[in-house]
N, C-alpha and C. Protein backbone atom coordinates (compact mmCIF):
# COMPACT_ATOMS: atom_id res chain seq x y z
N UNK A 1 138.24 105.31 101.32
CA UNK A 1 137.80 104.78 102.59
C UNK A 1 136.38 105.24 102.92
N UNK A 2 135.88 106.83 102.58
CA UNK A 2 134.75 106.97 103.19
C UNK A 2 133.64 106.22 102.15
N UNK A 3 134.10 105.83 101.02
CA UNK A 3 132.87 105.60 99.79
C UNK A 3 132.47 103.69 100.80
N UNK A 4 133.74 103.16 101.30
CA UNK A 4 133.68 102.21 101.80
C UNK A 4 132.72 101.38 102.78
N UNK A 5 132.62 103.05 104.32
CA UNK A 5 132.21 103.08 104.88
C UNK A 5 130.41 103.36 104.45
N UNK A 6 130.55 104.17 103.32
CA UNK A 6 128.78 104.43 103.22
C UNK A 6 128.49 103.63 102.30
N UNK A 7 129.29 102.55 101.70
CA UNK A 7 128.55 101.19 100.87
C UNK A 7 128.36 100.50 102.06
N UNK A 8 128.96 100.37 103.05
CA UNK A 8 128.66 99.27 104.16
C UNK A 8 127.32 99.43 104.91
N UNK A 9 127.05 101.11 105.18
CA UNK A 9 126.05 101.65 105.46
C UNK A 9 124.65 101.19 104.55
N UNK A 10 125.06 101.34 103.25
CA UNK A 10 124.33 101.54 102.50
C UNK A 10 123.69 99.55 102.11
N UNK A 11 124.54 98.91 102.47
CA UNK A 11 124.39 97.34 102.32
C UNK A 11 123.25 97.39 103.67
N UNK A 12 123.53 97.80 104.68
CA UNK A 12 122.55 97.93 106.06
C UNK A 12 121.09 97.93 105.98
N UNK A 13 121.27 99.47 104.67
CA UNK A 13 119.90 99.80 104.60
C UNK A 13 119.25 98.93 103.80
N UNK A 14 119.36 98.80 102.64
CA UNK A 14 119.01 97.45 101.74
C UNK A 14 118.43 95.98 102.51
N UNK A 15 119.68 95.62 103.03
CA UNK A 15 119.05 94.25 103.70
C UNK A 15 118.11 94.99 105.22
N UNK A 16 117.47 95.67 105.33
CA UNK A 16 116.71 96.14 106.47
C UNK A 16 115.55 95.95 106.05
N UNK A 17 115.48 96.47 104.67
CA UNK A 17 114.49 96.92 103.50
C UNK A 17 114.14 95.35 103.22
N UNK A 18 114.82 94.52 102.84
CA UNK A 18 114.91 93.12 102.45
C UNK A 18 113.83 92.40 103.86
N UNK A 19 114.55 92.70 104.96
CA UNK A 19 114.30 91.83 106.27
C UNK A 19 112.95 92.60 106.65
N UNK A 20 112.88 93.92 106.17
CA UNK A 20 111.21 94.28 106.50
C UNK A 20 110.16 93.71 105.57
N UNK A 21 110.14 93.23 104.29
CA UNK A 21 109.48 92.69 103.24
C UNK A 21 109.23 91.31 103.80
N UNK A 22 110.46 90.74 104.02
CA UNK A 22 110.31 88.77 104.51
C UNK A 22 109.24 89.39 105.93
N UNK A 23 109.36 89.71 106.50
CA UNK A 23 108.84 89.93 108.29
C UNK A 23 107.27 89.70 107.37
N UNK A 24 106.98 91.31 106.97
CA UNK A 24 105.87 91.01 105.96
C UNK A 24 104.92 89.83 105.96
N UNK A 25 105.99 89.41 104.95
CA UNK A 25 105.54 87.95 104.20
C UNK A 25 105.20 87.02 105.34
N UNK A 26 106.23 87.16 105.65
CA UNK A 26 105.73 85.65 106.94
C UNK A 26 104.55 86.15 107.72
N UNK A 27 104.25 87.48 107.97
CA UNK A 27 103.06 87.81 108.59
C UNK A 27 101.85 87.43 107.58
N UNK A 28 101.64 87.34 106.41
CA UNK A 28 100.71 87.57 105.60
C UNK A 28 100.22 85.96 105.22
N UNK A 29 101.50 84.95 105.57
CA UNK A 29 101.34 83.95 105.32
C UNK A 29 100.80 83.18 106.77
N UNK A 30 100.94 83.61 108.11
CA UNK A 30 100.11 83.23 109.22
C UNK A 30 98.78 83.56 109.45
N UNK A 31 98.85 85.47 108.60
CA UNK A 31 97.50 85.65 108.70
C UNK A 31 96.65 85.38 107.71
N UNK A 32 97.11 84.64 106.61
CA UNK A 32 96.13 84.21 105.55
C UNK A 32 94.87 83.72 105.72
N UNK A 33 94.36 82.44 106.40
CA UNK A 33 93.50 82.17 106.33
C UNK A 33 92.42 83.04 107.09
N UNK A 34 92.77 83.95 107.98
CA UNK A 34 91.42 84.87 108.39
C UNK A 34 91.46 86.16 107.79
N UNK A 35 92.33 85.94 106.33
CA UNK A 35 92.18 87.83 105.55
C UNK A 35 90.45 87.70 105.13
N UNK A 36 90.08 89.00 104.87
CA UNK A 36 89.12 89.06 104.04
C UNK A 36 88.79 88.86 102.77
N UNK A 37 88.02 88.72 102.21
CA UNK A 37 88.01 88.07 100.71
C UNK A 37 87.05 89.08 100.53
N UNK A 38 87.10 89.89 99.39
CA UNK A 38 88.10 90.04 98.91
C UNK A 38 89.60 91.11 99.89
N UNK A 39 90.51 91.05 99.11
CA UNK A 39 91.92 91.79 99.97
C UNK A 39 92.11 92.72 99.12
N UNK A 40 92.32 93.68 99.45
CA UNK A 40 92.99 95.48 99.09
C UNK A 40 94.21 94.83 98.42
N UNK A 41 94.22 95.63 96.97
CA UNK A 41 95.61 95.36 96.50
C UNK A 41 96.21 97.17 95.75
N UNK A 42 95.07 98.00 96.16
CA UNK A 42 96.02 99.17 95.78
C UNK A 42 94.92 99.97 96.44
N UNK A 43 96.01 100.95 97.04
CA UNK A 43 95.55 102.10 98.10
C UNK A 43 95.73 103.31 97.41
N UNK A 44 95.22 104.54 97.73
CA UNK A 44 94.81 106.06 97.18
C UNK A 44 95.89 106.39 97.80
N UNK A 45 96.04 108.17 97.59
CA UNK A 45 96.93 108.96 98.15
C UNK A 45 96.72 108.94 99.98
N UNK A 46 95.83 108.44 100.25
CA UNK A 46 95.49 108.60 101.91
C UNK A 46 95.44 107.42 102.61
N UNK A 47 96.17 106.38 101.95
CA UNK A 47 96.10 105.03 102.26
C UNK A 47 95.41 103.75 102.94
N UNK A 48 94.26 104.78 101.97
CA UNK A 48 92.93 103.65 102.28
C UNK A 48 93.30 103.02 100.78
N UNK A 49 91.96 101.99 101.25
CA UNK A 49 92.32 101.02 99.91
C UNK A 49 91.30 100.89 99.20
N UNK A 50 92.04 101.33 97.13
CA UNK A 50 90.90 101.61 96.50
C UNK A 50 90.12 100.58 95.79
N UNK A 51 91.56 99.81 95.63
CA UNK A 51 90.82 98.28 94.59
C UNK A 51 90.78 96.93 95.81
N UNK A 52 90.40 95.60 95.34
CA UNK A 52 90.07 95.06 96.08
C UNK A 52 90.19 93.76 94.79
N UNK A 53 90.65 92.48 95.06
CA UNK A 53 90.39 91.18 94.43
C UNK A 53 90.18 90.22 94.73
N UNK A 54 89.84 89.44 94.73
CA UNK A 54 89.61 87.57 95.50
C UNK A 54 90.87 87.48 96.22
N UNK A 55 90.69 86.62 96.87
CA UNK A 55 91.98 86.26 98.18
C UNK A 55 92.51 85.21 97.10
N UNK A 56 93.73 85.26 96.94
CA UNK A 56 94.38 84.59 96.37
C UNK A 56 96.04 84.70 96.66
N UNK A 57 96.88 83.65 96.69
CA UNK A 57 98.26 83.66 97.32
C UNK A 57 98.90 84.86 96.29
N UNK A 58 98.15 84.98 94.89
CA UNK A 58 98.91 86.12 94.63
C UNK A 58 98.63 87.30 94.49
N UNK A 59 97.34 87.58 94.54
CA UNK A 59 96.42 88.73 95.23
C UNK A 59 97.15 89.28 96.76
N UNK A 60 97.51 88.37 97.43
CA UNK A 60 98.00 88.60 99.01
C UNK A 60 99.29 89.19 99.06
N UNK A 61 100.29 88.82 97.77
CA UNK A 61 101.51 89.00 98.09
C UNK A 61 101.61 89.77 97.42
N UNK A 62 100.81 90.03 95.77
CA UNK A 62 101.76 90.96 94.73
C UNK A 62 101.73 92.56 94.93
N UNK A 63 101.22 92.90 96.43
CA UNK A 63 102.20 94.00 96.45
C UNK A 63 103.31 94.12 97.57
N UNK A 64 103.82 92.78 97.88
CA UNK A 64 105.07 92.63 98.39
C UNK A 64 106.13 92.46 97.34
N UNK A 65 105.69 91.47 96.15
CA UNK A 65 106.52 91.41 95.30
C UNK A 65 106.77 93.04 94.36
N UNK A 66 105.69 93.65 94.45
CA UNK A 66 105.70 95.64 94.05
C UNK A 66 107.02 96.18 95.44
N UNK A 67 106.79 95.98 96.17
CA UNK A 67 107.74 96.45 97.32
C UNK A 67 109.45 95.83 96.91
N UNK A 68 109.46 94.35 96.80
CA UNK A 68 110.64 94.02 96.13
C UNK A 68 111.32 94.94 94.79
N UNK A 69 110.20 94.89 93.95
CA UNK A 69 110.78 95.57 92.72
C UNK A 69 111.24 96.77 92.99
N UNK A 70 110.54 97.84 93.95
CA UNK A 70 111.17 99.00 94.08
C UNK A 70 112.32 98.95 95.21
N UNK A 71 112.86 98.61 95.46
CA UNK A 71 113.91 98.62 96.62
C UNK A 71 114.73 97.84 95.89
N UNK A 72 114.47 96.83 94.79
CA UNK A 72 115.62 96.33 94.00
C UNK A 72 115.75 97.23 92.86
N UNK A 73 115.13 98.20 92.60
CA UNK A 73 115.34 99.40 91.52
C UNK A 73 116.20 100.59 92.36
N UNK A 74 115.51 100.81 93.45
CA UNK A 74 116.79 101.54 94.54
C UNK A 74 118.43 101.01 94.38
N UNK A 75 118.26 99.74 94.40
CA UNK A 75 119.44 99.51 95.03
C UNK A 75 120.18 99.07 93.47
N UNK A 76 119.35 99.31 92.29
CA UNK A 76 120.79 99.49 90.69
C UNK A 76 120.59 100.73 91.02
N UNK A 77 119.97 101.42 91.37
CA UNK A 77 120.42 103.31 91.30
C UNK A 77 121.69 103.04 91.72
N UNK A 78 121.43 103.23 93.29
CA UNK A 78 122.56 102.95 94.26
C UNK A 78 124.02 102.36 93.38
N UNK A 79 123.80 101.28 92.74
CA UNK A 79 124.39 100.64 92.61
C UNK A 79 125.28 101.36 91.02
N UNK A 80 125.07 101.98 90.33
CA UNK A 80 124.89 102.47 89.05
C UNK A 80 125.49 104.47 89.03
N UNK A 81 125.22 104.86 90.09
CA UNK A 81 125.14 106.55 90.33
C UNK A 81 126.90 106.36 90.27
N UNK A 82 127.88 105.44 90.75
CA UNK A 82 129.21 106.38 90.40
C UNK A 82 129.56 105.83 89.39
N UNK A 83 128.86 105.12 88.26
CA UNK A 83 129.63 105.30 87.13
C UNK A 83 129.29 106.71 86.32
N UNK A 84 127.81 107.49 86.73
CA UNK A 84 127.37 108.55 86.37
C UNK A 84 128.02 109.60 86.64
N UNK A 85 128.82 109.38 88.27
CA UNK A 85 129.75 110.39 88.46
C UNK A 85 131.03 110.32 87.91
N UNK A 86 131.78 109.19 86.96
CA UNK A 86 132.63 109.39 86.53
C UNK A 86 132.66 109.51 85.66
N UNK A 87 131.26 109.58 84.82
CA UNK A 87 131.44 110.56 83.55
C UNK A 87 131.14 111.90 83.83
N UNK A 88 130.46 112.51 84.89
CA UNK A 88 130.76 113.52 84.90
C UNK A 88 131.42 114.39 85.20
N UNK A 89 132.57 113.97 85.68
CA UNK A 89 134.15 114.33 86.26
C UNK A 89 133.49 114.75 87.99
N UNK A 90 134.91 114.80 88.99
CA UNK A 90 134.81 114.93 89.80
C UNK A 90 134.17 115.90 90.89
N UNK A 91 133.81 116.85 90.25
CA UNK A 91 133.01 118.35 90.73
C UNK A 91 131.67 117.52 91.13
N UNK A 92 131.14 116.39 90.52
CA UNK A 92 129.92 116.11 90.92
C UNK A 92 129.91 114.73 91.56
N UNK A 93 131.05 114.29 92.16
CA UNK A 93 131.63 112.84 92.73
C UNK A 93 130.94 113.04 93.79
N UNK A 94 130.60 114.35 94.38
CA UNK A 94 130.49 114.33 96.61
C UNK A 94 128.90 114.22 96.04
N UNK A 95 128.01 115.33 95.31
CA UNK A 95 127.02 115.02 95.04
C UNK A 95 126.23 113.94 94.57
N UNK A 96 126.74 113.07 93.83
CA UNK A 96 126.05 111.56 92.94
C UNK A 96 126.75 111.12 95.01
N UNK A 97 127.58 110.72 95.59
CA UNK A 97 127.50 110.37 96.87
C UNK A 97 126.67 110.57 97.84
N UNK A 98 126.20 111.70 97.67
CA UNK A 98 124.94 111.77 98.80
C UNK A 98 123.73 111.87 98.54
N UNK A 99 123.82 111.68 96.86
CA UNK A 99 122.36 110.76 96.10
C UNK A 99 122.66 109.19 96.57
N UNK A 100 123.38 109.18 96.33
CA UNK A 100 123.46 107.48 96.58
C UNK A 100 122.87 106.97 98.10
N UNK A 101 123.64 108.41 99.04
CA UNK A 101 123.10 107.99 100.38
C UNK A 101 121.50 108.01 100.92
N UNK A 102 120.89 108.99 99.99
CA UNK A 102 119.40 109.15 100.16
C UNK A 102 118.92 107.85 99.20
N UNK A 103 119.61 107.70 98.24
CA UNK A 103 118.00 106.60 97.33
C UNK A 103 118.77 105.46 98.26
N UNK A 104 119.71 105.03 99.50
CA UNK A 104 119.59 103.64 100.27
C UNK A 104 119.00 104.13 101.24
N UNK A 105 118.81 105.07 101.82
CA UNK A 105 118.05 105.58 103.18
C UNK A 105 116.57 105.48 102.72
N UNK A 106 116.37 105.68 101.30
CA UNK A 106 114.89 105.61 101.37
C UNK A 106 114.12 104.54 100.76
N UNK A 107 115.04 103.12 100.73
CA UNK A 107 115.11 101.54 100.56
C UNK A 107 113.89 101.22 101.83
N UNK A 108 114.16 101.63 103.29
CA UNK A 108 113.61 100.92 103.85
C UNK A 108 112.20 101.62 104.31
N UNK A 109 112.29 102.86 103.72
CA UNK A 109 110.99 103.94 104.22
C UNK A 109 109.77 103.42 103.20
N UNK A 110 110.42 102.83 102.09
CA UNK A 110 109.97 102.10 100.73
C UNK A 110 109.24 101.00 101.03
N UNK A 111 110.01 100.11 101.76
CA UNK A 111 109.67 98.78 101.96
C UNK A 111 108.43 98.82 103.39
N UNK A 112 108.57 99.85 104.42
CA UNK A 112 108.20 99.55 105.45
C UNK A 112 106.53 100.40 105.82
N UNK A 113 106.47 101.06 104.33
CA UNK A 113 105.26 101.85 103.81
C UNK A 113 104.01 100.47 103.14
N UNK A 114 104.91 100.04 102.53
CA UNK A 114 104.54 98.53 101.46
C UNK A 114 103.76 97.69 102.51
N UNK A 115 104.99 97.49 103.42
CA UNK A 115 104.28 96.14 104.38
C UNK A 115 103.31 96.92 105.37
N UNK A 116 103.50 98.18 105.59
CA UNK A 116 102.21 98.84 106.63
C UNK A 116 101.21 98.78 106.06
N UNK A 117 100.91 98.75 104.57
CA UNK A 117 99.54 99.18 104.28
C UNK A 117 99.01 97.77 103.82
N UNK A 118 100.07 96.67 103.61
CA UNK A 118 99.78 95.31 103.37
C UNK A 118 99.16 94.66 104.54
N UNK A 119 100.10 94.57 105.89
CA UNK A 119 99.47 94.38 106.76
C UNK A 119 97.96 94.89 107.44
N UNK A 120 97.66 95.93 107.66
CA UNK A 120 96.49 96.96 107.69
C UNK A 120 95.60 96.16 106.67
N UNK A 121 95.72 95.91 105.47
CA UNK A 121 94.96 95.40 104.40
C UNK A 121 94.57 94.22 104.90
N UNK A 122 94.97 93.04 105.34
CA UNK A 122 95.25 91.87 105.59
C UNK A 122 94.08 91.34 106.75
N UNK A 123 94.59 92.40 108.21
CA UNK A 123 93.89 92.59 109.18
C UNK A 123 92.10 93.33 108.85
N UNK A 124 92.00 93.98 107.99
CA UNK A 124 90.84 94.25 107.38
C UNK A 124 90.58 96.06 108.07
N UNK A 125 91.93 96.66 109.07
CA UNK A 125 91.76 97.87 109.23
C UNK A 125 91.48 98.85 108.87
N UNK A 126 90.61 99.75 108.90
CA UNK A 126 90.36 101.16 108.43
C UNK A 126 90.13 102.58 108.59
N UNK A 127 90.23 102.91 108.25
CA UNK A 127 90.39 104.66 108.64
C UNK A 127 91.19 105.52 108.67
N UNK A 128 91.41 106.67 108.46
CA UNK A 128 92.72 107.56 108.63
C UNK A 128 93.40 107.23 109.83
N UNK A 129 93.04 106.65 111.03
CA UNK A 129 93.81 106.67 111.90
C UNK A 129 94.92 105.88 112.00
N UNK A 130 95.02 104.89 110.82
CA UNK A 130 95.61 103.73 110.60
C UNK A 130 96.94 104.10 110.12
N UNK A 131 96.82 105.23 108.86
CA UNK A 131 98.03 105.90 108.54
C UNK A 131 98.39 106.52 109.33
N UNK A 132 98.30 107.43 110.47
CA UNK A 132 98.97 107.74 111.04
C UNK A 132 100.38 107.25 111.47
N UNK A 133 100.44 106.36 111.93
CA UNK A 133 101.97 105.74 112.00
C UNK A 133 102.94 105.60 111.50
N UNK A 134 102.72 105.01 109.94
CA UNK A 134 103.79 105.39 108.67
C UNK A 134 103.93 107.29 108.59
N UNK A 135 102.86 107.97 108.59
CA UNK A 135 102.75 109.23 108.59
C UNK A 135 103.69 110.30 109.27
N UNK A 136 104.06 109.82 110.63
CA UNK A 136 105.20 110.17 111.99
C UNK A 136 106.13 109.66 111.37
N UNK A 137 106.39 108.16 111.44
CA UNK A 137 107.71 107.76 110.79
C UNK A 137 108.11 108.18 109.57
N UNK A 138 107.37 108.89 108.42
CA UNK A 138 108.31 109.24 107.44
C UNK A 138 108.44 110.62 107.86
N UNK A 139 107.49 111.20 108.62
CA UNK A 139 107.51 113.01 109.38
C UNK A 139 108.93 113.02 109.40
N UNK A 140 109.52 111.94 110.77
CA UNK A 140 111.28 111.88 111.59
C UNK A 140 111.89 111.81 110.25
N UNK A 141 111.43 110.42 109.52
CA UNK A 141 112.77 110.11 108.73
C UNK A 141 112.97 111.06 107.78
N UNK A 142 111.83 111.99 107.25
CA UNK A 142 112.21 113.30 106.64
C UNK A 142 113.22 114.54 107.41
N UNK A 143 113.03 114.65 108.35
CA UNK A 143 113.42 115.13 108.67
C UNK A 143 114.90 115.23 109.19
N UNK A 144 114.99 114.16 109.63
CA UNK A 144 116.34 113.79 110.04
C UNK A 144 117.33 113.47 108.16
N UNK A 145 116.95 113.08 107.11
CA UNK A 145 116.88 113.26 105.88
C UNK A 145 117.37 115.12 105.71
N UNK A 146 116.75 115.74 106.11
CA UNK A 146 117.07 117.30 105.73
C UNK A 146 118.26 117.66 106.54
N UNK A 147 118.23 117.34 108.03
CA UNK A 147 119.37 117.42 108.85
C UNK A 147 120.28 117.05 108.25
N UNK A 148 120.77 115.78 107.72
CA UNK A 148 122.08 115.17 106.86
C UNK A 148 122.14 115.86 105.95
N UNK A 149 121.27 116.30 104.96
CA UNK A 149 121.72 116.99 104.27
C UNK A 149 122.17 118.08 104.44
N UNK A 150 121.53 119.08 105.07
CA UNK A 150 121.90 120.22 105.71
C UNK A 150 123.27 120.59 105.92
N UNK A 151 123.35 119.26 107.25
CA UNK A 151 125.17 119.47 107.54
C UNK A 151 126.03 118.78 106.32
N UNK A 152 125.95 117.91 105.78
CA UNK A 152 127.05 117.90 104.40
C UNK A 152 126.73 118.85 103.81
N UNK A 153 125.73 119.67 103.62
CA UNK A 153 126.14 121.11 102.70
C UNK A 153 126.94 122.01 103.42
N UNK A 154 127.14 121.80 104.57
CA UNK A 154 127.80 123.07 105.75
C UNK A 154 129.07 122.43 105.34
N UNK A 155 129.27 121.06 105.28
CA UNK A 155 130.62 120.93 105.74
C UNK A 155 131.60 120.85 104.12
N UNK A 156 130.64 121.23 102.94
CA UNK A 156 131.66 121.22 101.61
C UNK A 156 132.00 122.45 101.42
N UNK A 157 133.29 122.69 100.67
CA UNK A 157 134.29 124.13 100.53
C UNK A 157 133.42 125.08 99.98
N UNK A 158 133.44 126.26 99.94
CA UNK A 158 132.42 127.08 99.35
C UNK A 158 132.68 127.17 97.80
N UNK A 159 131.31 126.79 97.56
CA UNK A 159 131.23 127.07 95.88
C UNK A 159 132.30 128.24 95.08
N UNK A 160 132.78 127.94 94.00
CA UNK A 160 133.66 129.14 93.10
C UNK A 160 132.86 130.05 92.74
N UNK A 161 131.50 129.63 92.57
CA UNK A 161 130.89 131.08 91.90
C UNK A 161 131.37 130.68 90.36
N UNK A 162 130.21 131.70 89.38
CA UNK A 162 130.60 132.03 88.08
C UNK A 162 132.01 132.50 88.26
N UNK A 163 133.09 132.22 86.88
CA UNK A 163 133.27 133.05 86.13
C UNK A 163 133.19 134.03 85.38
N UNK A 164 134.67 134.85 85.72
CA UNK A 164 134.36 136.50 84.84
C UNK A 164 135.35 136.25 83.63
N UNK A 165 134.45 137.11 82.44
CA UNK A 165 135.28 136.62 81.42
C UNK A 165 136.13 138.00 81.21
């Protein structure tokens, strides 16, 4: 029942991830004709943007379609982690479970990083001040990320410890 409840969860996060990419798109496709030419298609560690190519419908999108690929690579993890736990017998069933629950929680932090810096790109914005926003939002969602984990480590039986031989 509970694996039930956090696939249902876990279907949530996915299509969030999904419905933040389309939002995206449809933004990129109203704001097309006043992007800049050329358009940012890959940003540095500080999410300015380093490269730049002709405006083109697939210049505009292909790093939405980069955002698809990784959130559809999330979601065979997701999708793939308990056959890993049943080869590794049950001692590691709760753990591959609350891997599973972080790589869908971090489906939409994935997707919603993608379309911030797409959009920003699009609009022709710049400066550090721009990241700031994704910057806070992954601050919480880290954090609240450590909290969950935190308390499912409080709440599993205490470890056996080595064996004495």
């Amino acid at each position: 029942m509970g694996r039930n409840v956090t696939n249902r969860k876990a279907a949530g996060w996915f299509a969030a991830s999904m419905l933040a990419l389309l939002l995206t798109a449809a933004s990129g496709a109203v704001l097309y004709p006043g992007m800049p030419d050329p358009v940012p298609v890959h940003w540095d560690g500080s999410g300015s943007p380093d490269r730049f190519a002709p405006k083109t419908a697939w210049t505009v999108f292909a790093p939405l379609l980069t955002g698809l690929g990784c959130v559809a690579f999330l979601w065979l993890l997701h999708r793939f982690l308990p056959a890993l736990s049943r080869s590794l017998g049950t001692a590691a069933g709760q753990d591959i479970g609350a891997g599973q629950d972080v790589v869908a929680q971090l489906a939409p932090a994935v997707a919603a990083l993608i379309g911030w810096l797409s959009i920003r790109g699009w609009l022709g914005w710049e400066g550090p001040a721009t990241i700031w926003i994704p910057t806070v939002l992954f601050m919480f969602m880290g954090i609240g990320l450590v909290f969950r984990a935190v308390s499912a480590a409080a709440a599993l039986p205490p470890h056996p410890g080595p064996r004495s031989k």
